[in-house]
N, C-alpha and C. Protein backbone atom coordinates (compact mmCIF):
# COMPACT_ATOMS: atom_id res chain seq x y z
N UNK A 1 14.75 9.58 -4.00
CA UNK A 1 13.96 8.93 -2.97
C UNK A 1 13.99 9.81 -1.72
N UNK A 2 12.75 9.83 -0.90
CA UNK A 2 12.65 10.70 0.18
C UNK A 2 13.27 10.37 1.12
N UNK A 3 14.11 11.10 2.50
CA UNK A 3 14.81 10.42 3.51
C UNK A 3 13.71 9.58 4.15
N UNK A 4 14.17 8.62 4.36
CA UNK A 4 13.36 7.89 5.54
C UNK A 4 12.72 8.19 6.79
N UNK A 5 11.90 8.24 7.29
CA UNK A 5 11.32 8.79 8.52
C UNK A 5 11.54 8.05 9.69
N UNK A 6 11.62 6.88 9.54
CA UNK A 6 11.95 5.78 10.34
C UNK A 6 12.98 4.84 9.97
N UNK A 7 14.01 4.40 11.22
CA UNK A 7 14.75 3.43 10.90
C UNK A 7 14.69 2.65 12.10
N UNK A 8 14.40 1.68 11.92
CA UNK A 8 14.51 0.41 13.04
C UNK A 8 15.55 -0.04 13.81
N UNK A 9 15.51 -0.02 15.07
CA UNK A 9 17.19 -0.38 15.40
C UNK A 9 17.16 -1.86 15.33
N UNK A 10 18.36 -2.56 14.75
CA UNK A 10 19.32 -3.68 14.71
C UNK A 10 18.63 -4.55 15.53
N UNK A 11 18.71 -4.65 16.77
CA UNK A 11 17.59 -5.87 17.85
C UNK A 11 16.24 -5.94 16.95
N UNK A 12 15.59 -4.79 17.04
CA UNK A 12 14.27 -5.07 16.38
C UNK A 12 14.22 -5.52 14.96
N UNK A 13 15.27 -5.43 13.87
CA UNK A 13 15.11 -6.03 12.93
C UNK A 13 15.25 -7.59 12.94
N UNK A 14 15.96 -7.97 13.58
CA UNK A 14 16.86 -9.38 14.05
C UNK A 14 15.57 -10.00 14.50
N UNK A 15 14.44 -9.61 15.27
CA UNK A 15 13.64 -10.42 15.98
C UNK A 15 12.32 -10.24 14.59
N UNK A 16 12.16 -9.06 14.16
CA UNK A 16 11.20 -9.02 13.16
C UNK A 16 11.85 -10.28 11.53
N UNK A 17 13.12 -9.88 11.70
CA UNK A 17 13.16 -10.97 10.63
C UNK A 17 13.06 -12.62 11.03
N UNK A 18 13.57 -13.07 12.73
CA UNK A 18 13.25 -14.16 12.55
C UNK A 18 12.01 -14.56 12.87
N UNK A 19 11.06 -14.21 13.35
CA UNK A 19 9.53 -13.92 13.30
C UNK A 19 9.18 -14.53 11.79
N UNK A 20 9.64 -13.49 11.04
CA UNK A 20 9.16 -13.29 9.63
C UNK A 20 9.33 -15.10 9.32
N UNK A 21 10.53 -15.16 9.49
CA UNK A 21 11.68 -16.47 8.39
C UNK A 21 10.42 -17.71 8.95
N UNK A 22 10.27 -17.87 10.15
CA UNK A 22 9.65 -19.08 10.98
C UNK A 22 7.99 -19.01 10.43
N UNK A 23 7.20 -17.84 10.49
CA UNK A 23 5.79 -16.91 9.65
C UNK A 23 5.82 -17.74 7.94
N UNK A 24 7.10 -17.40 7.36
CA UNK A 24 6.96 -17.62 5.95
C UNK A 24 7.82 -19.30 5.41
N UNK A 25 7.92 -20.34 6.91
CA UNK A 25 8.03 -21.68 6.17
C UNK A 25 6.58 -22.44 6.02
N UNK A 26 6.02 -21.39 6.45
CA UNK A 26 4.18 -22.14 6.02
C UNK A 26 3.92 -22.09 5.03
N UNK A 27 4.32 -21.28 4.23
CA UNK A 27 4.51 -20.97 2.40
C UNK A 27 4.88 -22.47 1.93
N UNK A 28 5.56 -22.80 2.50
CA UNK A 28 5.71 -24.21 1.65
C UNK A 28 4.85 -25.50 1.86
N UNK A 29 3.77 -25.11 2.41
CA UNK A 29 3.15 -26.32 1.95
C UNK A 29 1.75 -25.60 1.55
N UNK A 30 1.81 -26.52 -0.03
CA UNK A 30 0.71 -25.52 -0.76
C UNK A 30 -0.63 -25.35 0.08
N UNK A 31 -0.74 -25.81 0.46
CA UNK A 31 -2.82 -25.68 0.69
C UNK A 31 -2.70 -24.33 1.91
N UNK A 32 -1.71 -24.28 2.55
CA UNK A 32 -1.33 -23.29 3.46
C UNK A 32 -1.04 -21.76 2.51
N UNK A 33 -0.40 -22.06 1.45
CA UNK A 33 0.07 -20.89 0.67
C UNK A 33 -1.55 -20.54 -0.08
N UNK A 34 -1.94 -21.50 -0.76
CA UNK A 34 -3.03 -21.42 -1.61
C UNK A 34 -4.04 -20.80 -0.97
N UNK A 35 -4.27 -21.21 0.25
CA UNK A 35 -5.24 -20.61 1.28
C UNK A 35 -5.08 -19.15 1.51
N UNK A 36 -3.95 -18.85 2.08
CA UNK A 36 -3.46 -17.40 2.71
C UNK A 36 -3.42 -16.72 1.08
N UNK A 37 -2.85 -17.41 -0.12
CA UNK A 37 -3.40 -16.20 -1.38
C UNK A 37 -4.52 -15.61 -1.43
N UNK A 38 -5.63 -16.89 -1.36
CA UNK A 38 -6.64 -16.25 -1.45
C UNK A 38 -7.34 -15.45 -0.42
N UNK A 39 -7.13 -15.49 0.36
CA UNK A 39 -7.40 -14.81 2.04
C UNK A 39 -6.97 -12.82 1.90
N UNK A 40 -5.40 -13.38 1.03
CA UNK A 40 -4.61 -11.66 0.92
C UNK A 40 -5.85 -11.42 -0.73
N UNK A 41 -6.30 -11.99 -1.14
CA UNK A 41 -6.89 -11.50 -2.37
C UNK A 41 -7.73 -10.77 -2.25
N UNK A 42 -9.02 -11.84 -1.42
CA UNK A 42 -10.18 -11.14 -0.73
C UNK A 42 -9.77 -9.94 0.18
N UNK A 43 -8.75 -9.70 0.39
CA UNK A 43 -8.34 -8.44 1.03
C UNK A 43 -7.73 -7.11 0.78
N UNK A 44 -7.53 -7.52 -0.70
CA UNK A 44 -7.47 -6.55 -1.56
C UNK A 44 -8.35 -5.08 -1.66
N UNK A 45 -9.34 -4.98 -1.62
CA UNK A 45 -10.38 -3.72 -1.67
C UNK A 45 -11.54 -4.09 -1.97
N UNK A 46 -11.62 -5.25 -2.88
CA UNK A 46 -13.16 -5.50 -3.54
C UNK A 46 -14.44 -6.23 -2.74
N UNK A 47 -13.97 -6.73 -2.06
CA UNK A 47 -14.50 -7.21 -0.90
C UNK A 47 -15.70 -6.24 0.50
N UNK A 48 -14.58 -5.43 0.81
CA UNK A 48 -14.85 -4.36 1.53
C UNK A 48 -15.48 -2.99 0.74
N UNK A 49 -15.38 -2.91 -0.48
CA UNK A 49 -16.06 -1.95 -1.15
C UNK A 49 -17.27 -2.99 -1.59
N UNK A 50 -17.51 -3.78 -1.73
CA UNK A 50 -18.88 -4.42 -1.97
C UNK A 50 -19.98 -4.35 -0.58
N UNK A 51 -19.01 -4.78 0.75
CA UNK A 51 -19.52 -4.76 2.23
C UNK A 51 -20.22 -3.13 2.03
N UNK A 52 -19.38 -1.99 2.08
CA UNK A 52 -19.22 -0.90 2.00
C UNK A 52 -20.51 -0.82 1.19
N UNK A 53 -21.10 -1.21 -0.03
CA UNK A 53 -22.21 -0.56 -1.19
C UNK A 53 -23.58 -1.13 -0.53
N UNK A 54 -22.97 -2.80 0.05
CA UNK A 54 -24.13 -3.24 0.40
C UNK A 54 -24.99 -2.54 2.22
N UNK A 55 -24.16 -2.04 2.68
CA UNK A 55 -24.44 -1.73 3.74
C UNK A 55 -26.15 -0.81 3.67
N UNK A 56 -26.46 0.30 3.15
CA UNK A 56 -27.19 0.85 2.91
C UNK A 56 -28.57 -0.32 2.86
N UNK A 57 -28.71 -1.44 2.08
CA UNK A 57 -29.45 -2.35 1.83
C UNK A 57 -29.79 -3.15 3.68
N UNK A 58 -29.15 -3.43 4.05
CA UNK A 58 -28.64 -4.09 5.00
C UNK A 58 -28.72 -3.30 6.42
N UNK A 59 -28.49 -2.65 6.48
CA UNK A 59 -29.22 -1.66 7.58
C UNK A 59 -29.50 -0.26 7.55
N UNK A 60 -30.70 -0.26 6.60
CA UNK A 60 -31.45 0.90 6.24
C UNK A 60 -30.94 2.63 6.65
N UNK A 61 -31.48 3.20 7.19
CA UNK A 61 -30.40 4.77 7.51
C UNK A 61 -29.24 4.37 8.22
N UNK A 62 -29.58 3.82 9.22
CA UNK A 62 -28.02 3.79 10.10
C UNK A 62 -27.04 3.28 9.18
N UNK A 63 -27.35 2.15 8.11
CA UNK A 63 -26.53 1.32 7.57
C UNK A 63 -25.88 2.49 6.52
N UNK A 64 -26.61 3.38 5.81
CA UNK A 64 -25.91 4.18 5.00
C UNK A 64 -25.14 5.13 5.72
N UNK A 65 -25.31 5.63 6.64
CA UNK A 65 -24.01 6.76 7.51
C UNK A 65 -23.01 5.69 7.74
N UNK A 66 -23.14 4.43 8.48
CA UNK A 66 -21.53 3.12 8.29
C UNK A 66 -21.36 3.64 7.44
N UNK A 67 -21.88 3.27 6.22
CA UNK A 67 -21.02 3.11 4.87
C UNK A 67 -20.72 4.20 4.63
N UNK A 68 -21.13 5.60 4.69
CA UNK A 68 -20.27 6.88 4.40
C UNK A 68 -19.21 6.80 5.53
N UNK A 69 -19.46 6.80 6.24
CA UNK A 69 -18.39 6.77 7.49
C UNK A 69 -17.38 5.82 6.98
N UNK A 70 -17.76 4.94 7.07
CA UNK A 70 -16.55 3.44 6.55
C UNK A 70 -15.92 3.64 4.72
N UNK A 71 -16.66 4.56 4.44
CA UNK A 71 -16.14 5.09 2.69
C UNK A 71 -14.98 6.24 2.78
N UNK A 72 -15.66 7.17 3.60
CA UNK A 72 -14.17 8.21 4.11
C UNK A 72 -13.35 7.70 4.33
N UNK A 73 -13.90 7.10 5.58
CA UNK A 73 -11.94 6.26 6.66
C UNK A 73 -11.44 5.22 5.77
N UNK A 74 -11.80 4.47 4.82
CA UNK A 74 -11.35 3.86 3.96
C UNK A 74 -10.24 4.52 3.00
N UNK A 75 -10.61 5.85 2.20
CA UNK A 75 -10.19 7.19 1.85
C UNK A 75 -8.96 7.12 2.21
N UNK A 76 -9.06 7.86 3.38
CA UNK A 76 -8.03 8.56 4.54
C UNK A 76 -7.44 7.17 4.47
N UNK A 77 -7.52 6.13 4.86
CA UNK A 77 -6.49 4.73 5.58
C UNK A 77 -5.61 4.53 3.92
N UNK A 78 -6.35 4.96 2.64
CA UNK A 78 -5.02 4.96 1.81
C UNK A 78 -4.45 6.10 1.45
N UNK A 79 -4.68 6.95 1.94
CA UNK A 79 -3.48 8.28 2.16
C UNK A 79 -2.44 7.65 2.74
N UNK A 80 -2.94 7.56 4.26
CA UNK A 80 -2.29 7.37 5.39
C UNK A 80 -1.10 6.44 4.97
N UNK A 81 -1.87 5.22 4.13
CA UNK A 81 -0.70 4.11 3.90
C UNK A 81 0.26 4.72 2.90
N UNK A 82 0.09 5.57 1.63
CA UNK A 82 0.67 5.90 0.45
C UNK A 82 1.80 6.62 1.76
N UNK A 83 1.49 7.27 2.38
CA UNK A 83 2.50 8.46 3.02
C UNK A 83 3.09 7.82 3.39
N UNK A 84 2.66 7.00 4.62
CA UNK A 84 3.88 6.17 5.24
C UNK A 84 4.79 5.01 4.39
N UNK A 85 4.18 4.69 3.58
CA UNK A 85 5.03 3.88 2.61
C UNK A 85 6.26 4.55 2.18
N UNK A 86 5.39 5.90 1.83
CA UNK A 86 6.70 6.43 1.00
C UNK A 86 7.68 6.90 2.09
N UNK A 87 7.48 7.23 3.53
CA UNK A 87 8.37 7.93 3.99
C UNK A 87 9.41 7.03 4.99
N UNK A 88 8.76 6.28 5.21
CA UNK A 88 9.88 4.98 5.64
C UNK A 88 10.21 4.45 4.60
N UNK A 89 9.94 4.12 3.59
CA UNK A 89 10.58 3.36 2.15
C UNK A 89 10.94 2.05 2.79
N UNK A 90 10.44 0.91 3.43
CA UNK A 90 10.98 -0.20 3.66
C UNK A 90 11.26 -1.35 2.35
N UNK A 91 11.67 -1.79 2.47
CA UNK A 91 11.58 -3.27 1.02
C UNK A 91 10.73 -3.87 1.87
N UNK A 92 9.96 -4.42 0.87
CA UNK A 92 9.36 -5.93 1.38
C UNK A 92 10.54 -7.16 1.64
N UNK A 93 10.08 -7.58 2.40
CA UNK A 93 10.84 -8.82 2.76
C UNK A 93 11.48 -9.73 1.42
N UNK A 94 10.60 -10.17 0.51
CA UNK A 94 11.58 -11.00 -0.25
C UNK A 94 12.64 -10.29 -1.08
N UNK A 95 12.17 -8.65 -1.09
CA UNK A 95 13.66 -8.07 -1.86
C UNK A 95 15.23 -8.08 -0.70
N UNK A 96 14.60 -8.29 0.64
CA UNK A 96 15.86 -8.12 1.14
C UNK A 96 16.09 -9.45 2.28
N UNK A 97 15.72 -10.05 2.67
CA UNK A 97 15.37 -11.25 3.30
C UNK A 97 16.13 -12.38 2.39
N UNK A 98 17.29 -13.10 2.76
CA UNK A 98 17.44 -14.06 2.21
C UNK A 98 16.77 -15.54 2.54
N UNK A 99 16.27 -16.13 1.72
CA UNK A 99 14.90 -17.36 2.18
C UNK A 99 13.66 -17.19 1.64
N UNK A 100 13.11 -15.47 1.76
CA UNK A 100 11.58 -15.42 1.40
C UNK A 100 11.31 -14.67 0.20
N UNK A 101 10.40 -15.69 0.03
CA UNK A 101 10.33 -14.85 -1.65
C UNK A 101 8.76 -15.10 -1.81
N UNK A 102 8.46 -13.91 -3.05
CA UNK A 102 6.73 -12.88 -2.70
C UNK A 102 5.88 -14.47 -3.81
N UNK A 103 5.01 -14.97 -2.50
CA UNK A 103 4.43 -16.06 -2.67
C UNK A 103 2.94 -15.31 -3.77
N UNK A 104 2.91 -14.17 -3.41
CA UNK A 104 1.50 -13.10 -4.26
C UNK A 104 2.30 -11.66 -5.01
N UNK A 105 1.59 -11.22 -5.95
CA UNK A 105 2.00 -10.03 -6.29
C UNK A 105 1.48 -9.01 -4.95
N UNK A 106 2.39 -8.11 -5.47
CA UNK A 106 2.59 -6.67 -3.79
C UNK A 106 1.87 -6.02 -5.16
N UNK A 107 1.01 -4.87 -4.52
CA UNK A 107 -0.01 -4.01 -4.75
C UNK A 107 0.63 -2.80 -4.74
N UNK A 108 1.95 -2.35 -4.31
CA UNK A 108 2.85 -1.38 -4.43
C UNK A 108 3.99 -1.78 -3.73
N UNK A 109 5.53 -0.91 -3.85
CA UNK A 109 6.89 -1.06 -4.01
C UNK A 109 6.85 -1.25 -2.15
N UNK A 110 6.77 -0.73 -1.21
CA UNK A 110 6.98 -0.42 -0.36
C UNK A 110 6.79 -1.40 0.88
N UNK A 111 7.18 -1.59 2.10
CA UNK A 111 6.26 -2.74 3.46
C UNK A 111 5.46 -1.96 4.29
N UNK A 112 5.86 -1.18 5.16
CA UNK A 112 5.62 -0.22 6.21
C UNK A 112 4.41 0.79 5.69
N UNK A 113 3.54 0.71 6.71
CA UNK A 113 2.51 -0.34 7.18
C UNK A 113 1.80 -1.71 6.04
N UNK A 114 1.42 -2.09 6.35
CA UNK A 114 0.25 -3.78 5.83
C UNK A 114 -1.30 -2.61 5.42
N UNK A 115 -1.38 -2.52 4.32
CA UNK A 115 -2.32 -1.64 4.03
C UNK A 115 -3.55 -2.79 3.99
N UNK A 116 -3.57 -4.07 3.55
CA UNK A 116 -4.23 -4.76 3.82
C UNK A 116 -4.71 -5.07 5.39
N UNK A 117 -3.74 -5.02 6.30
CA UNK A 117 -4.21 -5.13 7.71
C UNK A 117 -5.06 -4.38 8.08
N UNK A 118 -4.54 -3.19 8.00
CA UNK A 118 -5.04 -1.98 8.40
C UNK A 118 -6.42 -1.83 7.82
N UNK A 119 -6.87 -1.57 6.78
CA UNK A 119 -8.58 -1.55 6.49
C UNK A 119 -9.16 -3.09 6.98
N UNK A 120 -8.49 -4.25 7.52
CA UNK A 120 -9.39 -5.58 7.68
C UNK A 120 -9.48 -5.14 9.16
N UNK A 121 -8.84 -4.64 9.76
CA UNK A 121 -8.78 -4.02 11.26
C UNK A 121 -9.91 -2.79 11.44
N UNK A 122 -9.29 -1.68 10.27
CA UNK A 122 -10.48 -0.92 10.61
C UNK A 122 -11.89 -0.92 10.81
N UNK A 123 -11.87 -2.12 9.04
CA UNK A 123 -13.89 -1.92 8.77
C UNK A 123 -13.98 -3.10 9.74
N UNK A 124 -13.60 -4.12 10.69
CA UNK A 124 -13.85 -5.30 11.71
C UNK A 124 -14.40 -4.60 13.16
N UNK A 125 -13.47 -3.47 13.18
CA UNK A 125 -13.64 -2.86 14.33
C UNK A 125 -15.15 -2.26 14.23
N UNK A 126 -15.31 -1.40 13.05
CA UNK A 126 -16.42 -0.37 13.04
C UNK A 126 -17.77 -1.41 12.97
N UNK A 127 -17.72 -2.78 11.76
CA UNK A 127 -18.56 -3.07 11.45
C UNK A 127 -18.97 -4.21 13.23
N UNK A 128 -18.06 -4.51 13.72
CA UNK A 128 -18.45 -5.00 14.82
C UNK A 128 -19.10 -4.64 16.02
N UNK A 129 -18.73 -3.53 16.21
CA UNK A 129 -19.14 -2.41 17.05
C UNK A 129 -20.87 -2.12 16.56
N UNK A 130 -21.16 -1.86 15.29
CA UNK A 130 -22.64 -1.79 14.82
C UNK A 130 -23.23 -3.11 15.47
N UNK A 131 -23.01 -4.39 15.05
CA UNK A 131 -23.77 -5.66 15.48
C UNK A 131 -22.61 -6.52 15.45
N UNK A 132 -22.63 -7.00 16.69
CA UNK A 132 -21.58 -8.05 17.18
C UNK A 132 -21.28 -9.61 16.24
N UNK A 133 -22.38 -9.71 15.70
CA UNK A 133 -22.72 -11.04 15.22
C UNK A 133 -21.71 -10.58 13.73
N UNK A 134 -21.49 -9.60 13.00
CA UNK A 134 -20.06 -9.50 11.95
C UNK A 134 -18.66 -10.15 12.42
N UNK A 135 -18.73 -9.76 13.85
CA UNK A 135 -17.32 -10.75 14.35
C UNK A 135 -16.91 -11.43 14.42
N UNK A 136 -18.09 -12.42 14.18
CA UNK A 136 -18.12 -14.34 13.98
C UNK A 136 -17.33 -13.88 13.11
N UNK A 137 -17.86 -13.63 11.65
CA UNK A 137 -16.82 -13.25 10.37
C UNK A 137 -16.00 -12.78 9.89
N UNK A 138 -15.79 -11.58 10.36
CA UNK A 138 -14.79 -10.20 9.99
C UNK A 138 -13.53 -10.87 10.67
N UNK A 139 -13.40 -11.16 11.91
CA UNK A 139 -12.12 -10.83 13.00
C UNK A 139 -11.51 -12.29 12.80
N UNK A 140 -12.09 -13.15 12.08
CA UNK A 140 -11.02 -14.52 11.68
C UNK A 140 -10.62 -13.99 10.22
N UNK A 141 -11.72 -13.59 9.57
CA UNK A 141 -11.18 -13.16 8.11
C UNK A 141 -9.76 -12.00 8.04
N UNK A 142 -10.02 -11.49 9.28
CA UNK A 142 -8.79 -10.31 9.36
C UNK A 142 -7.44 -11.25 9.80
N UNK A 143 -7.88 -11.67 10.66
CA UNK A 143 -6.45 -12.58 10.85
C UNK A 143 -5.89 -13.25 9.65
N UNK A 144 -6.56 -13.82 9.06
CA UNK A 144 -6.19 -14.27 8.08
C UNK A 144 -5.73 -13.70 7.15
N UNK A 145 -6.17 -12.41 7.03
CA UNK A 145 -5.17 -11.36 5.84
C UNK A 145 -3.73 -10.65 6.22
N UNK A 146 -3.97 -10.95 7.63
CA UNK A 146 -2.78 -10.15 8.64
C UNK A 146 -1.63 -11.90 8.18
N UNK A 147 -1.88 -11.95 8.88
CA UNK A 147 -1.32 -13.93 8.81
C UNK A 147 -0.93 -13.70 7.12
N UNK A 148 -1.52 -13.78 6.36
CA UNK A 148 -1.16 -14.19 4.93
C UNK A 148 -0.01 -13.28 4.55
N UNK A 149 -0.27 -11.84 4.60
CA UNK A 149 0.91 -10.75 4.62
C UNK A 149 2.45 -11.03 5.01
N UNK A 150 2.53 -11.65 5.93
CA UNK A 150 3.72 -12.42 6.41
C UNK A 150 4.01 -13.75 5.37
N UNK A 151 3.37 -14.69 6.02
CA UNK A 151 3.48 -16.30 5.04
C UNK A 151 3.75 -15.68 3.91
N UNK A 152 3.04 -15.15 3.07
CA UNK A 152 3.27 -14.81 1.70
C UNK A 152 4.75 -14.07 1.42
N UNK A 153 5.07 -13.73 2.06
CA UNK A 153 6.68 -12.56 2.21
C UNK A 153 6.31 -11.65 1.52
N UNK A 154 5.30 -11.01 1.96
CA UNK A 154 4.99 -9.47 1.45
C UNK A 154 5.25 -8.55 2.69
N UNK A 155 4.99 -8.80 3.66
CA UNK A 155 5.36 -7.92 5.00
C UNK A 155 6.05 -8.50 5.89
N UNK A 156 6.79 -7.47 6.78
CA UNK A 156 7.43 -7.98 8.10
C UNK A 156 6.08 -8.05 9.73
N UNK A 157 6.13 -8.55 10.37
CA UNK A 157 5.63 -8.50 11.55
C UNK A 157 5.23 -7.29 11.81
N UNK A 158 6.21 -6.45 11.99
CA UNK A 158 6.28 -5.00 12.41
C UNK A 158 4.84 -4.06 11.86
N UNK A 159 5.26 -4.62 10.50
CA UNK A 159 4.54 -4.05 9.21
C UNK A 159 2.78 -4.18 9.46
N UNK A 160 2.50 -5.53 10.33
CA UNK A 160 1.09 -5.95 10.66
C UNK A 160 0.72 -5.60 11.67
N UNK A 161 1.50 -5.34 12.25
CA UNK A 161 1.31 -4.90 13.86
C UNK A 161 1.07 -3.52 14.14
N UNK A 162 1.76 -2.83 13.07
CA UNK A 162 2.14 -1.40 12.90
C UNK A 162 0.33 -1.29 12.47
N UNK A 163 -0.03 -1.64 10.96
CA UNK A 163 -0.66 -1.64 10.62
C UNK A 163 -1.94 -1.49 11.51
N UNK A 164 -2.48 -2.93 12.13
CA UNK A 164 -3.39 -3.42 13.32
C UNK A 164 -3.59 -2.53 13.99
N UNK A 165 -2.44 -1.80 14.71
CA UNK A 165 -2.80 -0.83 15.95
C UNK A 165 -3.55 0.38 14.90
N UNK A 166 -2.97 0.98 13.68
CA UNK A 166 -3.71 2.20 13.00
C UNK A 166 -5.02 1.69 12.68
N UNK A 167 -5.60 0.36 12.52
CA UNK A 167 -6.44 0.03 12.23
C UNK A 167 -7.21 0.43 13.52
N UNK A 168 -7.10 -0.12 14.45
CA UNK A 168 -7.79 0.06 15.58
C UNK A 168 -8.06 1.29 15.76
N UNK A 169 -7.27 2.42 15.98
CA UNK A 169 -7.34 3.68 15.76
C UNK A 169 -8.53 4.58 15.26
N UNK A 170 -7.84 3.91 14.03
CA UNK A 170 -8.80 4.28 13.03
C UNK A 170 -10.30 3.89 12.88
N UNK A 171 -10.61 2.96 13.02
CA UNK A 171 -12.00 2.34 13.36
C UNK A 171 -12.64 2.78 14.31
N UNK A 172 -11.55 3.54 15.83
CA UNK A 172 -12.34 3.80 16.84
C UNK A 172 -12.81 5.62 16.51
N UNK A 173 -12.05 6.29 15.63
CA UNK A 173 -12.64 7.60 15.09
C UNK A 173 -13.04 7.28 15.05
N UNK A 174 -13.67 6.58 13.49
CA UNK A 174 -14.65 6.54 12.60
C UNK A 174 -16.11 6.31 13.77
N UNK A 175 -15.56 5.31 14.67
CA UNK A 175 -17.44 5.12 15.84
C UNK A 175 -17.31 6.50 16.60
N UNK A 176 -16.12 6.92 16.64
CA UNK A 176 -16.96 8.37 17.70
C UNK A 176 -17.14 9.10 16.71
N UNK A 177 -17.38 9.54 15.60
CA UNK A 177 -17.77 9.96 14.05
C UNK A 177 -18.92 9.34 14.11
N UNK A 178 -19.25 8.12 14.21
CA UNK A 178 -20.69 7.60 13.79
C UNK A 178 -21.59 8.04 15.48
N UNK A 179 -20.83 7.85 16.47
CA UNK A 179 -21.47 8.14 17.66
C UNK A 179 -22.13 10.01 18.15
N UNK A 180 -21.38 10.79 17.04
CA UNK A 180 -21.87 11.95 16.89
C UNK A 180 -22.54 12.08 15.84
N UNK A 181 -22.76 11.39 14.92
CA UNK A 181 -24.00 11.35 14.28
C UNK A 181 -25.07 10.80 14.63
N UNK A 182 -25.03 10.16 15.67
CA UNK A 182 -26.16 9.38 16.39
C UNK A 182 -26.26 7.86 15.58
N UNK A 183 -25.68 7.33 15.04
CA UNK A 183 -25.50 5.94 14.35
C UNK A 183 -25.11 5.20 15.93
């Protein structure tokens, strides 16, 4: 296993885990769990690669440079996550957390960053920025995948937050990318 790149100091774990513990007693009442599954499901990739195909349809040239634009940084945002996964190596919370246990299957071994956050952050940012009226939709649907990541005991706080800010980041290339293409 690779050395770690990051280690958290002691205060910050203490407040990220009780964050977490208080985040994941919503797990127990089903319609709350059942909800946030399906919320982390739709947030999986298939969702956003459908947004992503349909775009072209949906707003004619400009709409196809988004979607190349939003197909790269999509790309790049799972590099970005594979790397950092591997180089902090965190556990997810229910392997080391006594109390929480993984309400969904994890999509890989690792916490650090919420790879789910991070693309519901990115394509929210970019696709909002095109026409405001996606935000009604996108920016509750993102919360809700950020939110579920926790409840579910697949991520720590840190992990969404961490995530969120690269999202933002990342979304704001991708518009000065689309803003030098003239999109």
């Amino acid at each position: 296993m690779p050395k770690a790149l990051v280690r958290f100091p002691p205060a910050w774990r203490h407040h990220d885990h009780a964050c977490l513990l208080a985040l994941h007693r919503g797990a127990r009442q089903p319609w709350i769990c059942a909800s946030l599954c399906l919320a982390s499901r739709a947030g999986d990739g298939l969702l956003w690669g459908v947004l992503i195909l349909s775009l072209p349809w949906l707003g004619g040239p400009q709409g196809s440079r988004v979607a190349a634009v939003m197909a790269v940084m999509g790309v790049l945002h799972v590099v970005l996550v594979r790397w950092l996964k591997q180089r902090v190596a965190r556990p997810r919370p229910f392997e080391c957390c006594e109390g929480v246990r993984a309400c969904a299957p994890q999509l890989d071994r690792h916490s650090f960053p919420s790879g789910h956050t991070l693309h519901a952050v990115a394509f929210s940012t970019v696709l909002t920025a095109q026409d405001p009226l996606w935000g009604w939709l996108l920016w509750p649907f993102s919360a809700a995948v950020a939110l579920s990541r926790m409840v579910l005991g697949l991520h720590f706080p840190s992990d969404v937050l961490a995530a969120a800010l690269l999202g933002l980041l990342g979304g704001g290339a991708a518009l000065a990318v689309l803003r030098s293409l003239g999109a």
